[in-house]
N, C-alpha and C. Protein backbone atom coordinates (compact mmCIF):
# COMPACT_ATOMS: atom_id res chain seq x y z
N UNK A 1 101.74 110.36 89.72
CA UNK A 1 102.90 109.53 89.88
C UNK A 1 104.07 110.15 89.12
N UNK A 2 105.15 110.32 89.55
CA UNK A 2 105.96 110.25 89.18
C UNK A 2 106.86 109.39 87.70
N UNK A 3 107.63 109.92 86.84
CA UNK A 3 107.41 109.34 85.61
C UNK A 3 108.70 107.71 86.07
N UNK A 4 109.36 108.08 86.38
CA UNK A 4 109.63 106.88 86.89
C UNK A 4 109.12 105.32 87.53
N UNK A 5 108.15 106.37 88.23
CA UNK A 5 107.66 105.08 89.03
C UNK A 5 106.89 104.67 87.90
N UNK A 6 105.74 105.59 87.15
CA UNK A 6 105.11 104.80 86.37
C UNK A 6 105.74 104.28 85.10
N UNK A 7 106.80 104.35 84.39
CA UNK A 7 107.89 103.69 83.81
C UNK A 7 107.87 102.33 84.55
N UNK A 8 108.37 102.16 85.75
CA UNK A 8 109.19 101.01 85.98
C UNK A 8 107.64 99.85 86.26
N UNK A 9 106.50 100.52 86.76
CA UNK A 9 104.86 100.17 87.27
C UNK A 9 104.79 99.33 85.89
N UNK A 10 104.39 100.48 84.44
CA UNK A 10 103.66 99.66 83.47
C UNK A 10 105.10 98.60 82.97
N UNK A 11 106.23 98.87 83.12
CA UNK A 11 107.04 97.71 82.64
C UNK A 11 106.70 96.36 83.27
N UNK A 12 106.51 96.55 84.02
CA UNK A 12 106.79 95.35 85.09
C UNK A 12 104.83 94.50 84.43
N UNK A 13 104.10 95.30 84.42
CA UNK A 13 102.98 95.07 84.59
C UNK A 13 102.95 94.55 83.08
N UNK A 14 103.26 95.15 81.81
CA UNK A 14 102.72 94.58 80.42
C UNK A 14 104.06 93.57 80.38
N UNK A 15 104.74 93.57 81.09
CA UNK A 15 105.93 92.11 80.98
C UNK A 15 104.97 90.99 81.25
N UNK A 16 104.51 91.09 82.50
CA UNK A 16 103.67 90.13 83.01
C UNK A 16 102.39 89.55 82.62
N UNK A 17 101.80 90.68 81.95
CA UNK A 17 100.60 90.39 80.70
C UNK A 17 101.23 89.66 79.66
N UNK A 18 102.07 90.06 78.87
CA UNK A 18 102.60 89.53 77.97
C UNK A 18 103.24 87.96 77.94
N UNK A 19 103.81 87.80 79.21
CA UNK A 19 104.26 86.73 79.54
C UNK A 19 103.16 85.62 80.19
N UNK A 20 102.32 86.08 80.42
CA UNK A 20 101.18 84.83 80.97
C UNK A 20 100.26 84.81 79.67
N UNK A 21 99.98 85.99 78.60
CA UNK A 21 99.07 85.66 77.72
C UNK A 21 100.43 84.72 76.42
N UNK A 22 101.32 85.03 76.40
CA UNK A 22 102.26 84.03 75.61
C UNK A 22 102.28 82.24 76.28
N UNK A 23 102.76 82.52 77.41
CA UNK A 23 102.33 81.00 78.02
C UNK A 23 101.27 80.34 77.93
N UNK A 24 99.95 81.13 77.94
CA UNK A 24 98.94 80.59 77.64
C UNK A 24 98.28 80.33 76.07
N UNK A 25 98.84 80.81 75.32
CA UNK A 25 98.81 80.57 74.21
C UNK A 25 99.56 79.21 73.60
N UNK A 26 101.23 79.00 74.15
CA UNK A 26 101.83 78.20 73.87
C UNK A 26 101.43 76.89 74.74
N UNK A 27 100.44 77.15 75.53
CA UNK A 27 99.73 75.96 76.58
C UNK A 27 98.91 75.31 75.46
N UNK A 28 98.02 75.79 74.90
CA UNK A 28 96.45 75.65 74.15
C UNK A 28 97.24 74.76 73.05
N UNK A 29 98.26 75.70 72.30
CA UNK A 29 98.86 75.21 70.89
C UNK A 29 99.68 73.94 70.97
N UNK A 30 100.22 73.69 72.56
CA UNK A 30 101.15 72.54 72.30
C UNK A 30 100.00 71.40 72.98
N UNK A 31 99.01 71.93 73.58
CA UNK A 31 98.00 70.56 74.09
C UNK A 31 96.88 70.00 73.08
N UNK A 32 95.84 69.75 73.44
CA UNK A 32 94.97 69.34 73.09
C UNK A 32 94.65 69.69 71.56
N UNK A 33 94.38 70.93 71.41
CA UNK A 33 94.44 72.15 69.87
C UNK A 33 94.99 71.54 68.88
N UNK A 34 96.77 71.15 68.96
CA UNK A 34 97.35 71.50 67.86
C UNK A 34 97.96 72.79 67.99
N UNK A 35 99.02 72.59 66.97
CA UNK A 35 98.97 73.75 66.50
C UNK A 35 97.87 74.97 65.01
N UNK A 36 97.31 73.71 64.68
CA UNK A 36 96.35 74.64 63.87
C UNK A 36 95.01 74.82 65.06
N UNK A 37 94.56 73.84 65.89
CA UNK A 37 93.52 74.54 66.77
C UNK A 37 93.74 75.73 67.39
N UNK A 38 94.93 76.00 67.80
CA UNK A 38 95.46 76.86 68.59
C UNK A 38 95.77 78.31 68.01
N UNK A 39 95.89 78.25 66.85
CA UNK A 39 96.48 79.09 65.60
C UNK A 39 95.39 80.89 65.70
N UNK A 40 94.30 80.43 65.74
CA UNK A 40 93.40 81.36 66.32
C UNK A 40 93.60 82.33 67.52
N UNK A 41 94.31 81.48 68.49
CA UNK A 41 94.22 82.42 69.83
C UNK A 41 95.42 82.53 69.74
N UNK A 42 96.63 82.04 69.32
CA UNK A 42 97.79 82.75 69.11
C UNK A 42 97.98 83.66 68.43
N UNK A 43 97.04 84.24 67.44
CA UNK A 43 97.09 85.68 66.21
C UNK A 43 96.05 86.27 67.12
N UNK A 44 95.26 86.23 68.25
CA UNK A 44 94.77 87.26 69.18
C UNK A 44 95.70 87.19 70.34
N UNK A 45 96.64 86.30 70.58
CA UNK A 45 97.58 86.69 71.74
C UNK A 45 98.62 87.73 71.14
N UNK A 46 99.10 87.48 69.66
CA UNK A 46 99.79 88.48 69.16
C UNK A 46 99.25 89.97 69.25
N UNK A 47 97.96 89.95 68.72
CA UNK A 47 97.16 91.55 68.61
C UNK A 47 97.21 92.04 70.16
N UNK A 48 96.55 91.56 70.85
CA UNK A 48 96.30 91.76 72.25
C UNK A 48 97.95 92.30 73.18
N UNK A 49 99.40 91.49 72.58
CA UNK A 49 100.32 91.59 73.35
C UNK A 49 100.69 92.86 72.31
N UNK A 50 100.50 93.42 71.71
CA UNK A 50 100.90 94.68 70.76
C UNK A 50 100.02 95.89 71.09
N UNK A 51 98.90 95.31 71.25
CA UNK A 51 98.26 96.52 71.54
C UNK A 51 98.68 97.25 73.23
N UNK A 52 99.13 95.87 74.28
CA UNK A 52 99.39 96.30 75.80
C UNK A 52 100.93 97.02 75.45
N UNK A 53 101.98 96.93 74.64
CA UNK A 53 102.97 97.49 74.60
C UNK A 53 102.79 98.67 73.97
N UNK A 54 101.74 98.94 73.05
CA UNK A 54 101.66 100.25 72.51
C UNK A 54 100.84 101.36 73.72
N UNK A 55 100.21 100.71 73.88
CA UNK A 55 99.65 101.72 75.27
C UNK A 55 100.55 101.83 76.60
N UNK A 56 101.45 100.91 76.36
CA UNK A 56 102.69 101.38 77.53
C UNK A 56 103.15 102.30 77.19
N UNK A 57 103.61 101.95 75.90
CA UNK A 57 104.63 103.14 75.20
C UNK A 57 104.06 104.61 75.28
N UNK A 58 102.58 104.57 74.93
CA UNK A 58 101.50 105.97 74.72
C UNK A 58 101.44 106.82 76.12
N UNK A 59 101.26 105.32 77.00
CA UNK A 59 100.98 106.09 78.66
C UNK A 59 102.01 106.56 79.64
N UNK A 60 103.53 105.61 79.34
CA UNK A 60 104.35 106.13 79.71
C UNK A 60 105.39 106.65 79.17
N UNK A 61 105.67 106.24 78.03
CA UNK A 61 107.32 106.45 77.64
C UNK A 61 107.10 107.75 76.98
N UNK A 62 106.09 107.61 76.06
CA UNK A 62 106.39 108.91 74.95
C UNK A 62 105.87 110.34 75.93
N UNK A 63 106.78 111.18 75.27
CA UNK A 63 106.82 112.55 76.11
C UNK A 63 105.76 113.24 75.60
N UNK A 64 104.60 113.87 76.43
CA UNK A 64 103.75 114.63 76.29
C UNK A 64 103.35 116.27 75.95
């Protein structure tokens, strides 16, 4: 692929990870949970949404 396409591919793609594992986090924490039930899977939605932007960054952005 082309570095573009896969630029604009993983953007689009860890936006969308990021944005459904944040929603779903802020689902758990504002329902049933609490915010301390919830407190757990929001510090693995954090790790998890850091680790998909660092492997964007690794797979596409940074120059090889």
């Amino acid at each position: 692929m082309s570095y573009r396409v896969k630029l604009i591919a993983g953007l689009i793609g860890t936006a969308f990870l990021c944005i459904f594992i944040g929603g779903l986090s802020q689902s758990i924490s504002s329902g049933f949970a609490g915010f301390t039930g919830g407190l757990p899977f929001m510090i693995i939605a954090i790790v998890v949404c850091g680790m998909a932007v660092y492997d964007f960054w690794d797979e596409c952005v940074r120059k090889k």
